[in-house]
Protein backbone atom coordinates (compact mmCIF):
# COMPACT_ATOMS: atom_id res chain seq x y z
CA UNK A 1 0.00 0.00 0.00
CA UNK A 2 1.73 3.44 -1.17
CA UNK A 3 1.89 5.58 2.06
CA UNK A 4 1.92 9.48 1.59
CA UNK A 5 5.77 10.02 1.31
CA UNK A 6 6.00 7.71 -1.43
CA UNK A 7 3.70 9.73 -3.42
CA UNK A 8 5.85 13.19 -2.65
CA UNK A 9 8.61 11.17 -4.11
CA UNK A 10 6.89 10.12 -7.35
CA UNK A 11 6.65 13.82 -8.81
CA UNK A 12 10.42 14.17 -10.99
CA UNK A 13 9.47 17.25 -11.86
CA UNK A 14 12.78 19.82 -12.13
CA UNK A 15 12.93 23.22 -13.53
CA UNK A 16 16.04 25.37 -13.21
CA UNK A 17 15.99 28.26 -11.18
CA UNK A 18 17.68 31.42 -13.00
CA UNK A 19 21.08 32.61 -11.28
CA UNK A 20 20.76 34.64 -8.26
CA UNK A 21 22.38 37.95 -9.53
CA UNK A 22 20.66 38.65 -13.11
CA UNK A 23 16.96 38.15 -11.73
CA UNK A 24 16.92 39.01 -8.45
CA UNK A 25 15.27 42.45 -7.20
CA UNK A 26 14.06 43.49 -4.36
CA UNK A 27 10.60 44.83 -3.09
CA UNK A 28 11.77 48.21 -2.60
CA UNK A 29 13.49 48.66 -6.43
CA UNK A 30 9.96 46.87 -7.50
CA UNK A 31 8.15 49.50 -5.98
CA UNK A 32 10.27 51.92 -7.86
CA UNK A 33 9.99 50.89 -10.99
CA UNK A 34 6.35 50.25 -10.79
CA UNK A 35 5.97 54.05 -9.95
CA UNK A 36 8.00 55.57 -12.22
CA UNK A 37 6.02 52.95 -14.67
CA UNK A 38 2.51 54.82 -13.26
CA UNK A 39 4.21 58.37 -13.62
CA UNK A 40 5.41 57.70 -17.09
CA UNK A 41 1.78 55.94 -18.36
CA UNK A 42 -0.14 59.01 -16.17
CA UNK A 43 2.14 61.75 -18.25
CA UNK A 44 1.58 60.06 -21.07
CA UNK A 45 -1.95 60.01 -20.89
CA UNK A 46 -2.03 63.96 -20.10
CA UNK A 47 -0.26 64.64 -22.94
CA UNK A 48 -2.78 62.55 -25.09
CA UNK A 49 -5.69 64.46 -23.90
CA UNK A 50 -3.89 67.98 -23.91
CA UNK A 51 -3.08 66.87 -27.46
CA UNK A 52 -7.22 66.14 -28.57
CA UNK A 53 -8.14 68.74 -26.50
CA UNK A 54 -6.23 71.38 -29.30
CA UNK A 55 -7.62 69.91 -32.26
CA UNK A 56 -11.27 69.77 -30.88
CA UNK A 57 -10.44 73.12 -29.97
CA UNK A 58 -10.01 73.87 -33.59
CA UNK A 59 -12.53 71.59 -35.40
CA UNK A 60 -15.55 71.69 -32.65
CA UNK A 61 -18.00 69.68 -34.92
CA UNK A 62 -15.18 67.45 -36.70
CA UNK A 63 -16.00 63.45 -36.50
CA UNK A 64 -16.23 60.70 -38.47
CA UNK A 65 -19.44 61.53 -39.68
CA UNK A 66 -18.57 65.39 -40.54
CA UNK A 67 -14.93 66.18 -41.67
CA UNK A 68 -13.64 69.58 -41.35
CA UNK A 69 -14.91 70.85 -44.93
CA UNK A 70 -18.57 69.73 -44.23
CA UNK A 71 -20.35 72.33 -42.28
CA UNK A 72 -22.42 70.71 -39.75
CA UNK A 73 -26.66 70.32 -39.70
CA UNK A 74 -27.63 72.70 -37.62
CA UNK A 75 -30.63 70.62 -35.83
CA UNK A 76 -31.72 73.15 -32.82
CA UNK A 77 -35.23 74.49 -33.12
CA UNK A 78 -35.31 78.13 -34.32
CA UNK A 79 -38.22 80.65 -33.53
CA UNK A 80 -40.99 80.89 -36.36
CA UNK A 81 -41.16 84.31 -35.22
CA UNK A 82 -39.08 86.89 -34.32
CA UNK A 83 -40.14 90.34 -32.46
CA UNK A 84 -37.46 92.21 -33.64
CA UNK A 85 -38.26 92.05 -37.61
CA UNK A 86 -40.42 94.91 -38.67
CA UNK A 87 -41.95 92.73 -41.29
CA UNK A 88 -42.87 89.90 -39.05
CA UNK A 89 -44.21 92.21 -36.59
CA UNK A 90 -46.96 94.38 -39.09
CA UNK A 91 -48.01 90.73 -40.37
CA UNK A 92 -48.81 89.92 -37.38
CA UNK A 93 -50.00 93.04 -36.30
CA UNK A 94 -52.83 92.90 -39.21
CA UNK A 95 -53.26 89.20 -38.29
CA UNK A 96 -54.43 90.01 -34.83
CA UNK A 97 -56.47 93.27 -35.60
CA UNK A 98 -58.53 91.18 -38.60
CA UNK A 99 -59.22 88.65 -36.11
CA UNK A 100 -60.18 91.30 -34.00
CA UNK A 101 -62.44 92.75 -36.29
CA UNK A 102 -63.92 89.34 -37.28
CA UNK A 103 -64.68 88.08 -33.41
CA UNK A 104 -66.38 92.00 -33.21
CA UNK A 105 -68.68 91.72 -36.21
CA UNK A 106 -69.88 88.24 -35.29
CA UNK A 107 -70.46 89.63 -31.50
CA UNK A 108 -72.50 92.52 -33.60
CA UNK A 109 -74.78 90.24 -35.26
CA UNK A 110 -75.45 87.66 -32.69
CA UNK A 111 -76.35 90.54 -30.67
CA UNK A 112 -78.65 91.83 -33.91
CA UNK A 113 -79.99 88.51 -34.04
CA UNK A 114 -81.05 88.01 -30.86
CA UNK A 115 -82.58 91.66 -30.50
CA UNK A 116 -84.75 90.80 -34.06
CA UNK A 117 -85.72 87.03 -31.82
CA UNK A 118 -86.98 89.39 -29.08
CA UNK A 119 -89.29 91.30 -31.68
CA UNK A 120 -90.68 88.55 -33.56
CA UNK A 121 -91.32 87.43 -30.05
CA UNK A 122 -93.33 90.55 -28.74
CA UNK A 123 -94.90 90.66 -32.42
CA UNK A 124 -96.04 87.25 -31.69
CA UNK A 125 -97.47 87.56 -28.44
CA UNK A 126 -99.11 91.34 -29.18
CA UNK A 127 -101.19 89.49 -32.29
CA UNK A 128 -104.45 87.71 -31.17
């Protein structure tokens, strides 16, 4: 029956461990070179951005989609009307004062229609 030691001696595995002096560091220079690895990829990264940052500067509304020559769509809802135009202003102006006009004529004959209901009725009742 194989007992427990015999199976720790069964594994022949060897690999060769690298000389002492060309691989061996220590914590501390690890820790060094592992920041000055995070400073370097942090700088780097800076400069990238500062670097986009100028040309969207100087193409805002350059993509893929719109290259510096094509003038973008303006999409953003404009006003139908403005108050400042002079022309916009006496259109609408003569818009409002014909509507006006219209909504005080038709109060004019409703009230002339109901005044000639009221004398057809008096006419009707005064007749035997």
């Amino acid at each position: 029956m194989p007992t427990a030691s015999d199976d720790a001696v069964t594994c022949s595995c060897h690999s060769p461990s690298p000389p002492s002096g060309e691989y061996a560091h220590t914590t501390e220079s690890l820790d060094i070179l592992l920041d000055a690895e995070t400073q370097a990829r942090l700088q780097r990264r800076i400069q990238q951005e500062s670097s986009t940052e100028i040309v969207e500067e100087l193409f805002p509304y350059c993509s893929v989609f719109a290259p510096p020559g094509m003038f973008p769509i303006q999409t953003a809802p404009v006003p139908l009307f403005m108050d400042d135009d002079n022309l916009v202003s006496d259109i609408r102006a003569s818009l409002l004062k014909e509507r006006h006009d219209a909504a005080v004529a038709e109060a004019a004959m409703e009230e002339a229609e109901l005044a000639a209901l009221e004398l057809k009725c008096m006419l009707l009742e005064s007749t035997p």
